[in-house]
Protein backbone atom coordinates (compact mmCIF):
# COMPACT_ATOMS: atom_id res chain seq x y z
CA UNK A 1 148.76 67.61 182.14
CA UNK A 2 150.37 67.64 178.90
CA UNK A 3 154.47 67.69 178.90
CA UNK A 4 155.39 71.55 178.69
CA UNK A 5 158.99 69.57 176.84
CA UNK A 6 156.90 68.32 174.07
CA UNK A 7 155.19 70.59 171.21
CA UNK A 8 151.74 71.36 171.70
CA UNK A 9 151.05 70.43 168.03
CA UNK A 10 152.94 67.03 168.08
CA UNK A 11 150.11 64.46 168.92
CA UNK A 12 151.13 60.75 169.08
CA UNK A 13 147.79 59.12 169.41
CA UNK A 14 144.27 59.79 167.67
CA UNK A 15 140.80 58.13 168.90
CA UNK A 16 137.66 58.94 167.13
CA UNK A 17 135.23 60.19 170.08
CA UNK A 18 131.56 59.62 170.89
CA UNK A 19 130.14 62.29 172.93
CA UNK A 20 129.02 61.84 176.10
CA UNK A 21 128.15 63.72 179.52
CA UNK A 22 130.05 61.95 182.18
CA UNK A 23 132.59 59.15 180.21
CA UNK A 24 135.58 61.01 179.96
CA UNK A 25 138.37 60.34 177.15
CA UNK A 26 141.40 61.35 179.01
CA UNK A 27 143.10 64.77 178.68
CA UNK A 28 143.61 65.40 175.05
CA UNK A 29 146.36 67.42 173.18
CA UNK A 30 143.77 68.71 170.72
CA UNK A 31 140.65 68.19 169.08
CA UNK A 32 139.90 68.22 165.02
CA UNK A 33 136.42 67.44 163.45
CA UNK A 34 135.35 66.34 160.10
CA UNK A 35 132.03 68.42 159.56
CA UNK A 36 132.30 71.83 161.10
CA UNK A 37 130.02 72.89 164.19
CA UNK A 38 130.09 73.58 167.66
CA UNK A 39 131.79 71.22 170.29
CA UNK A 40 131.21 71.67 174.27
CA UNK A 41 134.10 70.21 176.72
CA UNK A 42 134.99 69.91 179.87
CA UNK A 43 138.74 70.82 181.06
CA UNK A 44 140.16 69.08 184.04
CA UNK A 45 139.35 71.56 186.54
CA UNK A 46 135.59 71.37 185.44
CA UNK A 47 134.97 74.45 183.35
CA UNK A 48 133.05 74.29 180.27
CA UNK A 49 133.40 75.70 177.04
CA UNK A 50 131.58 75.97 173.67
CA UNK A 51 134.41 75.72 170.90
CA UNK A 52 133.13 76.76 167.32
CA UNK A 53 134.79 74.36 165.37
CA UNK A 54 135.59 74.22 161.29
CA UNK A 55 136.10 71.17 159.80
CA UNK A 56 139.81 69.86 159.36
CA UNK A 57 141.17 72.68 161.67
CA UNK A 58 143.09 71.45 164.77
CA UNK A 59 141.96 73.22 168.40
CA UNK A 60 144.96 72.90 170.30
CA UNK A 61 143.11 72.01 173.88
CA UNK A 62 143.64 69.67 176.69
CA UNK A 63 140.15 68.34 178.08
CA UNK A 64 138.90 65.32 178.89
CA UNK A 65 135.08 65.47 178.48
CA UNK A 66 132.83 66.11 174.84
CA UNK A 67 129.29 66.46 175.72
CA UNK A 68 126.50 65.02 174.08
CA UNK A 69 125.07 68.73 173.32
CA UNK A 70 128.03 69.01 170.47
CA UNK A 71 126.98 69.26 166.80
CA UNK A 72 129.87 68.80 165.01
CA UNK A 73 130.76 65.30 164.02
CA UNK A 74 133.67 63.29 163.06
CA UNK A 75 135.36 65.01 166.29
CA UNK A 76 139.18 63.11 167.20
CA UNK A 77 140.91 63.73 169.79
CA UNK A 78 144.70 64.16 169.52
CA UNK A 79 146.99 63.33 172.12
């Protein structure tokens, strides 16, 4: 859960991210990606949701889980 102290928008940590079903990356802070599209994650308590991303435009959401069914690329997850 992310820190309610801390700004949503202050991320200390980027990793580039390879979509995948079941490997999770942790709960993120946010999410950017390089070539717009959509992106589908999972939140902690299991719901999905299709996020119509453009490209260099931070989504301010904590999952931990990008499926493999995303078309955007370059996707990073902030934390």
């Amino acid at each position: 859960m992310v820190d309610s102290h801390r700004e949503l928008f202050s991320a200390t940590g980027a990793v580039a991210v390879v979509p995948h079903n079941t490997n999770t990356i942790g709960e993120t802070r946010g999410l950017i990606v390089t070539v717009a599209g959509t992106v589908r994650a999972t939140f902690q308590d299991g719901s999905d949701v299709v996020f119509q991303c453009a490209a260099g435009v931070v989504i301010p959401v904590c999952v931990n889980l990008i499926h493999t069914d995303s078309n955007a690329t370059g996707i990073v997850a902030l934390y």
